[in-house]
C-alpha atoms as a PDB file:
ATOM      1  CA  UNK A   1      66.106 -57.416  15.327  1.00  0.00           C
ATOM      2  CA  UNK A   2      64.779 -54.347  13.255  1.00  0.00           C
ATOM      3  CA  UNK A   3      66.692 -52.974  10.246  1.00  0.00           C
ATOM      4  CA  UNK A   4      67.623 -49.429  12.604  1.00  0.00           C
ATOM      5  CA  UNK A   5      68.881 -52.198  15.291  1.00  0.00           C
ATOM      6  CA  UNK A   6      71.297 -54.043  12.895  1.00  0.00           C
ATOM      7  CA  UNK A   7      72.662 -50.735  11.484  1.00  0.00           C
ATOM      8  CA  UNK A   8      73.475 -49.494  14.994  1.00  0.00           C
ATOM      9  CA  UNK A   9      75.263 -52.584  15.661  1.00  0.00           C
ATOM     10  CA  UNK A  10      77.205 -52.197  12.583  1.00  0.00           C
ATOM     11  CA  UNK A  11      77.924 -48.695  13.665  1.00  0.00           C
ATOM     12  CA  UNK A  12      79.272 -50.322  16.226  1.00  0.00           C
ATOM     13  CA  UNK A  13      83.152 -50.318  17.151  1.00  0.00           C
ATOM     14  CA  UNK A  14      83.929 -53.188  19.514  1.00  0.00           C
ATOM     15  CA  UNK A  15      87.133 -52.798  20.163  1.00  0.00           C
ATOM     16  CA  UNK A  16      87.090 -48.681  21.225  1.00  0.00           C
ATOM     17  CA  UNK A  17      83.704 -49.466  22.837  1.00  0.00           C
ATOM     18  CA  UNK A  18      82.173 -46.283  21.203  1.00  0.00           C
ATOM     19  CA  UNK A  19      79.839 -45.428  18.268  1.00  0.00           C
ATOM     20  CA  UNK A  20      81.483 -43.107  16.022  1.00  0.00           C
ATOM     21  CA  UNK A  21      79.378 -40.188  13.778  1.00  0.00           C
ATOM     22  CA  UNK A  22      76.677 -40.797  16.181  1.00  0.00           C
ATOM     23  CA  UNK A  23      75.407 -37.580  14.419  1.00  0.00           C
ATOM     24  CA  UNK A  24      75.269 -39.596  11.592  1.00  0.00           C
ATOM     25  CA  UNK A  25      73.693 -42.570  12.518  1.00  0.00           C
ATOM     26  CA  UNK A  26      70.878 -40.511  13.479  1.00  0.00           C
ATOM     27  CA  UNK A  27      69.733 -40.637   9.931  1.00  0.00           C
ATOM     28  CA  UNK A  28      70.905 -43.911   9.612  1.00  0.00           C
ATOM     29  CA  UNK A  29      68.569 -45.233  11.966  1.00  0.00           C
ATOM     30  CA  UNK A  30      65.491 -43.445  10.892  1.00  0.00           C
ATOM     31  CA  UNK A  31      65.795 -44.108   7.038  1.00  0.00           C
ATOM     32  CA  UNK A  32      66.200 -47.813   8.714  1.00  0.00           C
ATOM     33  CA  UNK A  33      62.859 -47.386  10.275  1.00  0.00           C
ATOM     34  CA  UNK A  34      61.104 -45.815   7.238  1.00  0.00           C
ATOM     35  CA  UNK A  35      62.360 -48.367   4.633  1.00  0.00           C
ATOM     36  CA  UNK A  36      61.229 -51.356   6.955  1.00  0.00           C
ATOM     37  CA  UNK A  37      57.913 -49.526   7.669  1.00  0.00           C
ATOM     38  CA  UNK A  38      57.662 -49.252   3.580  1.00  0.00           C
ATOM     39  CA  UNK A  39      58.329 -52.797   3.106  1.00  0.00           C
ATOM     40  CA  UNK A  40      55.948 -53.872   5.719  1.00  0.00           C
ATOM     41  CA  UNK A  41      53.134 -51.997   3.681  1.00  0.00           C
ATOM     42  CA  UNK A  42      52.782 -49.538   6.721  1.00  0.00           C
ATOM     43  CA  UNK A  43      54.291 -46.384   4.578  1.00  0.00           C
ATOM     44  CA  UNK A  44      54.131 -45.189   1.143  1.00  0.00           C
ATOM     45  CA  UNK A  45      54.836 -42.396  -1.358  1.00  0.00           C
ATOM     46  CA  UNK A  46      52.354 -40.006  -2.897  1.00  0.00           C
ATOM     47  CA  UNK A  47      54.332 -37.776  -4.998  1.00  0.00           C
ATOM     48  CA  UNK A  48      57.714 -37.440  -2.465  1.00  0.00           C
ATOM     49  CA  UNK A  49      55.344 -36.965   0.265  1.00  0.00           C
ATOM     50  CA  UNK A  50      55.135 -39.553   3.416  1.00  0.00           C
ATOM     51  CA  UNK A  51      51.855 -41.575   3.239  1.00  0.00           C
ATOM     52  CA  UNK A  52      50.397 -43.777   6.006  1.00  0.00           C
ATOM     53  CA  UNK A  53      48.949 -47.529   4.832  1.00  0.00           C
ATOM     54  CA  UNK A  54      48.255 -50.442   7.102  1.00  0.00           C
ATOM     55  CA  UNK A  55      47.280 -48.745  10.334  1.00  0.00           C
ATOM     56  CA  UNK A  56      47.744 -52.210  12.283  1.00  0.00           C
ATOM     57  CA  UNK A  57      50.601 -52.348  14.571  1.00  0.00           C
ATOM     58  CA  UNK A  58      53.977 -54.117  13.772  1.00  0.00           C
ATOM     59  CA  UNK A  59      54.246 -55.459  17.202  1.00  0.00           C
ATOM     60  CA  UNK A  60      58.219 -53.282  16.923  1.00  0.00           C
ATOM     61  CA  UNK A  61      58.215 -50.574  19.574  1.00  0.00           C
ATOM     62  CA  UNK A  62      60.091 -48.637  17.828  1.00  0.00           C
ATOM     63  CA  UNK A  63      58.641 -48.940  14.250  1.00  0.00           C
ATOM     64  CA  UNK A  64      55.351 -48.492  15.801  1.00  0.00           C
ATOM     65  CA  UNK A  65      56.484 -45.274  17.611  1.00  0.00           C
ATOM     66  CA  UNK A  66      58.062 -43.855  13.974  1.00  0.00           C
ATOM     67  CA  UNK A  67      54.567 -44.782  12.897  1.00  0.00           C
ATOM     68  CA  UNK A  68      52.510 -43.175  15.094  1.00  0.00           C
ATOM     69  CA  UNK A  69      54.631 -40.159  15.077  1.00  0.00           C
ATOM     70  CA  UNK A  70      53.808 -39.867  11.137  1.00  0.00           C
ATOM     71  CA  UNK A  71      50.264 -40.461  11.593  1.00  0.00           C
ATOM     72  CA  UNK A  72      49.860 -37.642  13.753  1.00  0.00           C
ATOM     73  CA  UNK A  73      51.593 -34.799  12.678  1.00  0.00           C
ATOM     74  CA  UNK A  74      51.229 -32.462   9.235  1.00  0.00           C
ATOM     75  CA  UNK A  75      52.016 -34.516   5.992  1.00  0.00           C
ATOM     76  CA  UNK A  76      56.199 -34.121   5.107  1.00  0.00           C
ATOM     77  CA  UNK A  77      58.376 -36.080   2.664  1.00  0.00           C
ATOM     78  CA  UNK A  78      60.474 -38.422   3.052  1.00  0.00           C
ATOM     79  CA  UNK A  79      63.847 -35.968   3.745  1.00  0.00           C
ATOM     80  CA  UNK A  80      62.041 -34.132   6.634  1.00  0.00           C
ATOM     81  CA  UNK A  81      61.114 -37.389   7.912  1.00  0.00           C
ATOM     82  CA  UNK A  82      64.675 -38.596   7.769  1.00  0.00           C
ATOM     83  CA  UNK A  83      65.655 -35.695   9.690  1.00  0.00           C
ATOM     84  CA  UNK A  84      63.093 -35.510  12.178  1.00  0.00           C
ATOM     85  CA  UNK A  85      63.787 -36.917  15.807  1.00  0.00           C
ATOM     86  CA  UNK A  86      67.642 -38.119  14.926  1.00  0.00           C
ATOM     87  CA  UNK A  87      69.028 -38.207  18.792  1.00  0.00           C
ATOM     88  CA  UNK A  88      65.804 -39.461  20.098  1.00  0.00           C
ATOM     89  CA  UNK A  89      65.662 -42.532  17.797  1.00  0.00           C
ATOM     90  CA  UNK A  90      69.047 -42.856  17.977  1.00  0.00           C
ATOM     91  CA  UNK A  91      68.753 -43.269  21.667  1.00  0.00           C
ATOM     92  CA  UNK A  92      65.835 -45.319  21.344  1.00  0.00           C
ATOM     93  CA  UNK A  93      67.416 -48.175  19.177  1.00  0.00           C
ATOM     94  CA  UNK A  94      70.490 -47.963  21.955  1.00  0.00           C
ATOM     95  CA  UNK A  95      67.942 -48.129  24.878  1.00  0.00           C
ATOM     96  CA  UNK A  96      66.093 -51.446  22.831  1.00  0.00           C
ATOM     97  CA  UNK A  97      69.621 -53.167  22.090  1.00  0.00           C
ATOM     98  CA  UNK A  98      70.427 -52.986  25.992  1.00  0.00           C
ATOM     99  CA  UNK A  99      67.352 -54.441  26.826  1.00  0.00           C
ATOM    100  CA  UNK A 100      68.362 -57.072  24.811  1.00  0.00           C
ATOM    101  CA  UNK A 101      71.628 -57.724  26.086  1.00  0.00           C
ATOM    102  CA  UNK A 102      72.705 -56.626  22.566  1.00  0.00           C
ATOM    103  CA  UNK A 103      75.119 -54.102  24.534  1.00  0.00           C
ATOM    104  CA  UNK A 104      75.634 -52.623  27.744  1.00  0.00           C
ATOM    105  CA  UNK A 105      75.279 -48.561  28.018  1.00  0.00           C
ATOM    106  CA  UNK A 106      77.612 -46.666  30.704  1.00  0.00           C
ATOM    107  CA  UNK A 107      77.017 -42.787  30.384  1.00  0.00           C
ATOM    108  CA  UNK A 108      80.357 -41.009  30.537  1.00  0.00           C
ATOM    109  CA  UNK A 109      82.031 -37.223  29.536  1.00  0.00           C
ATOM    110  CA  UNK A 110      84.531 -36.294  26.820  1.00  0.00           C
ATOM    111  CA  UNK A 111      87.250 -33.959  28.807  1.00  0.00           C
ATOM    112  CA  UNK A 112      84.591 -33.999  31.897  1.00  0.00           C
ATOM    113  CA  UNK A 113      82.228 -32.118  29.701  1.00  0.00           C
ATOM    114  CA  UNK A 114      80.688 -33.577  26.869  1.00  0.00           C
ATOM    115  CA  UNK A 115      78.197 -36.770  27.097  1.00  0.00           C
ATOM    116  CA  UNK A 116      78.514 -39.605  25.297  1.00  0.00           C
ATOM    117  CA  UNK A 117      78.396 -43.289  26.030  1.00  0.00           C
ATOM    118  CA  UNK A 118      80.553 -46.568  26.551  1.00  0.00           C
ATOM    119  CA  UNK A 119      78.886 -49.148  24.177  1.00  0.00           C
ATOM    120  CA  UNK A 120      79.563 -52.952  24.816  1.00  0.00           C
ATOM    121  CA  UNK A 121      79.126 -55.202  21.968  1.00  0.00           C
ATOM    122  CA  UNK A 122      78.123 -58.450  23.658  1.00  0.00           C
ATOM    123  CA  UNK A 123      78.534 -60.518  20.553  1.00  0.00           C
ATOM    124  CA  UNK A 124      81.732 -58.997  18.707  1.00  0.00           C
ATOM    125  CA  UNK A 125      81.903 -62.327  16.501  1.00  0.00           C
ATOM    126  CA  UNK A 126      78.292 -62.145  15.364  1.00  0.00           C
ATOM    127  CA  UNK A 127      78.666 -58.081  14.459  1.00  0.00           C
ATOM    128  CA  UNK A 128      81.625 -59.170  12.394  1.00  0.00           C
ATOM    129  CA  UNK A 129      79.490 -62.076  10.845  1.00  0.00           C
ATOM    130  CA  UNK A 130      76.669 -59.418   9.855  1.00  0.00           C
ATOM    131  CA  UNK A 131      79.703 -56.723   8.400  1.00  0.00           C
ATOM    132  CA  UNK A 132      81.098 -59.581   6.047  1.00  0.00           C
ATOM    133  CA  UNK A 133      77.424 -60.146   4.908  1.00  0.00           C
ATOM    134  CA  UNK A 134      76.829 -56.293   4.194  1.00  0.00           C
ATOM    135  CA  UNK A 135      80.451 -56.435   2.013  1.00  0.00           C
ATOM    136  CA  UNK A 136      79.138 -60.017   0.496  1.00  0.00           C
ATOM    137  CA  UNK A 137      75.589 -57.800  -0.626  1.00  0.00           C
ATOM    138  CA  UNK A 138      77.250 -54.772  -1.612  1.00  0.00           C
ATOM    139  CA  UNK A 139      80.491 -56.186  -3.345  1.00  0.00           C
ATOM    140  CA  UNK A 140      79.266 -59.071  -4.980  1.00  0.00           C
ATOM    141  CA  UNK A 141      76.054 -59.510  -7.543  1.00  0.00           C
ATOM    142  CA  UNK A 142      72.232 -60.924  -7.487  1.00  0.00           C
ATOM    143  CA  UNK A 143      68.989 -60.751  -6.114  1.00  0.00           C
ATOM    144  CA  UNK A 144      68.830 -60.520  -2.614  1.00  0.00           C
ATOM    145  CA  UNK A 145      65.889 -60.758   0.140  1.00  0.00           C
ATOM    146  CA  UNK A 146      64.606 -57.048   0.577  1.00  0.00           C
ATOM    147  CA  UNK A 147      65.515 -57.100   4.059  1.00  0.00           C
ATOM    148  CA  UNK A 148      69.158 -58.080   3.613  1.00  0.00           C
ATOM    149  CA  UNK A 149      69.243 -55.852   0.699  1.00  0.00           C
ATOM    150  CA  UNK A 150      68.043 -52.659   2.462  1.00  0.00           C
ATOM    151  CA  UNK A 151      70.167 -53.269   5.291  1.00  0.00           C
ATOM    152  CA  UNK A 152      73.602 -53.364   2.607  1.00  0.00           C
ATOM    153  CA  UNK A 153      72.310 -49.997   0.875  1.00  0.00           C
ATOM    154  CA  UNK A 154      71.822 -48.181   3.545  1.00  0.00           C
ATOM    155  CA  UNK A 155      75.187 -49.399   5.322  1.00  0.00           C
ATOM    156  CA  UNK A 156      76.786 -48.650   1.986  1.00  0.00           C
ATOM    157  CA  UNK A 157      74.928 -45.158   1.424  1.00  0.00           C
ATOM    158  CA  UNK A 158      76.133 -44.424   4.797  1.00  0.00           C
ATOM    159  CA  UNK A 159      79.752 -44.709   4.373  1.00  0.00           C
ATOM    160  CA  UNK A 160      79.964 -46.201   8.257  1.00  0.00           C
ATOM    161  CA  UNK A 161      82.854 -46.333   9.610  1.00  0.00           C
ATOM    162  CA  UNK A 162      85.289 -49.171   8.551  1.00  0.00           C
ATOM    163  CA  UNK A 163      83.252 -51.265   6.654  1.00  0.00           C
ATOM    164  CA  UNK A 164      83.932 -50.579   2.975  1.00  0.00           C
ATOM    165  CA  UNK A 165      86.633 -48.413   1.687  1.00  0.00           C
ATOM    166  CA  UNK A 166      86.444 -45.434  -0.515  1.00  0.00           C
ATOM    167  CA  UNK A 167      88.149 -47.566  -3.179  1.00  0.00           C
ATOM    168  CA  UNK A 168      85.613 -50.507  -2.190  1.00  0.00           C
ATOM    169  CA  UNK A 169      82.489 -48.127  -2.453  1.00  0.00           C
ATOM    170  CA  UNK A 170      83.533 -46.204  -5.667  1.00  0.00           C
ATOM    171  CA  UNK A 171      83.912 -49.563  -7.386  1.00  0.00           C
ATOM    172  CA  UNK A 172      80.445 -50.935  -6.167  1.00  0.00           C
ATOM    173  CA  UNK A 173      78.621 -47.632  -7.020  1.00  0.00           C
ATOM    174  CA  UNK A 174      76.240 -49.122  -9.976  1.00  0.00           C
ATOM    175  CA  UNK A 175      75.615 -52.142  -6.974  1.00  0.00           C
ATOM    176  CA  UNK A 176      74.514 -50.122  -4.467  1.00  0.00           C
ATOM    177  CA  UNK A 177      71.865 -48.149  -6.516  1.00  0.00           C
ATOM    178  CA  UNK A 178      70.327 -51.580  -6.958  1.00  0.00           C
ATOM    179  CA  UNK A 179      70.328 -52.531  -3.546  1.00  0.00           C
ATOM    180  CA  UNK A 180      69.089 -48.973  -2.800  1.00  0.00           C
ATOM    181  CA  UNK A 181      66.044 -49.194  -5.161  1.00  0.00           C
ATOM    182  CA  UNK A 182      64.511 -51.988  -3.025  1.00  0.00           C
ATOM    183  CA  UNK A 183      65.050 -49.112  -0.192  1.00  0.00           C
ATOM    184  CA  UNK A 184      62.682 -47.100  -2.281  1.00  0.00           C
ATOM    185  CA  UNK A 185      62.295 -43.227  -1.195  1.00  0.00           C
ATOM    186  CA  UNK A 186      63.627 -43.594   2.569  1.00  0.00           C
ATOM    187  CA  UNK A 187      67.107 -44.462   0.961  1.00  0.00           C
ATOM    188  CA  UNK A 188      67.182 -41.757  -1.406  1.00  0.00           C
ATOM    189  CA  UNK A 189      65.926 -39.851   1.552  1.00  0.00           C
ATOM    190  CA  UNK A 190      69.793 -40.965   3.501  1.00  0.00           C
ATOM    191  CA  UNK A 191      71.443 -40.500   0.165  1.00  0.00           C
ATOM    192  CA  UNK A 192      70.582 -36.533   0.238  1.00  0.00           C
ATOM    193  CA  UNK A 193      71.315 -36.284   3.709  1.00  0.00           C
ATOM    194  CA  UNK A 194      74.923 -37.638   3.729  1.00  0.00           C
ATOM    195  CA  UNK A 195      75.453 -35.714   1.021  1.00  0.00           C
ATOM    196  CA  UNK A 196      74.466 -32.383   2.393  1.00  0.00           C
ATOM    197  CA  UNK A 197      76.555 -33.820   5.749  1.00  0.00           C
ATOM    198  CA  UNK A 198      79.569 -34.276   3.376  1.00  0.00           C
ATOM    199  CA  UNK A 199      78.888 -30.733   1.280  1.00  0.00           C
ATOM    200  CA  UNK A 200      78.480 -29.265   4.914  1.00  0.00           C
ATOM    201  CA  UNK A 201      82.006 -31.096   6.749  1.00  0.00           C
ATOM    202  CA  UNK A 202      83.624 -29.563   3.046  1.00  0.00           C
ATOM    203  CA  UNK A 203      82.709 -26.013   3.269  1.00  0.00           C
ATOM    204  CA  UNK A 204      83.484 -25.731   7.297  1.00  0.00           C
ATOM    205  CA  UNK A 205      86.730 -27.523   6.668  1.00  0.00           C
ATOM    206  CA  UNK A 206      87.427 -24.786   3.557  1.00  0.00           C
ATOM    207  CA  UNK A 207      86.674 -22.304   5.470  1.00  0.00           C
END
């Protein structure tokens, strides 16, 4: 299971049988996809902007989609990239987790209007397994593998949804730049845009 696979999951809320701030997981899910693409060797950075390296396939549909889309359009940094194609990745990683048997998908409407989706977490015990790992990573100390590191940082950079507090987060701020360093530019990449997301929820709510 890919890093953008794992996040969704965590995303996840089993008991509602909904994803909450799907906006958000949007660039979640693609910083997941760019980090593991960097650590496979397949991206790097030249001066903030987006390089391509190994051209061979990961054998991941959807890594090999991100990289394909990279390869073929105009040269952008890492933000734009982490911006780009939110609701169709997010959809994507859904679409591959159902195949699975990860979850089950049933489309349904908000008021008889809006579309969203009934998620089905298959294996509620084993998502809970993987959120006390993320709060092991991000509250505790040590080297980690880079997978299991990236995976905490960007979980933690995040803020999803019930799986660290405020109080939880503040305290492990000096831990999760350290697990977010292994994420390299993609994470700094979901850093800026949860921030803007946060700046942007502020000045809407002020005004």
């Amino acid at each position: 299971m890919n890093l953008a696979e794992q996040l969704f999951l965590l995303a996840c809320d089993p008991d509602k049988q909904r994803v909450p701030e799907r906006h958000k997981l949007g660039y979640v899910v693609r910083a997941a996809a760019l980090t593991e693409l960097s650590l496979r060797g397949c991206l790097a950075d030249a001066e903030g902007w987006v390089a391509t390296g190994a051209s061979k396939p990961t054998g991941d549909q959807l890594l090999d989609g991100v990289l394909t889309e990279i390869s073929r359009d105009k040269p952008r940094k890492w933000t734009a990239w982490v911006r780009k194609q939110r609701p169709a990745t997010v959809n994507a990683v859904q679409d591959a987790l159902a195949r699975s048997g990860a979850i089950s998908v049933r489309p349904r409407r908000i008021l008889g209007l809006f579309p969203t989706y009934t998620v089905t977490v298959h294996n509620p015990v084993a998502r809970q397994m993987s959120v006390q790992r993320v709060r092991a990573a991000v509250t505790g100390t040590g080297a980690l593998p880079p997978a299991d590191a990236a995976l905490a940082a960007l979980a933690a950079t995040a803020e999803l949804k019930d799986l660290l507090s405020k109080r939880e987060l503040k305290a492990a701020k000096q831990r999760i730049e350290e697990l977010l360093a292994v994420c390299g530019p993609p994470g700094l990449a979901l850093r800026k845009a949860i921030s803007d997301l946060k700046a942007a929820a502020a000045n809407s709510s002020s005004g």
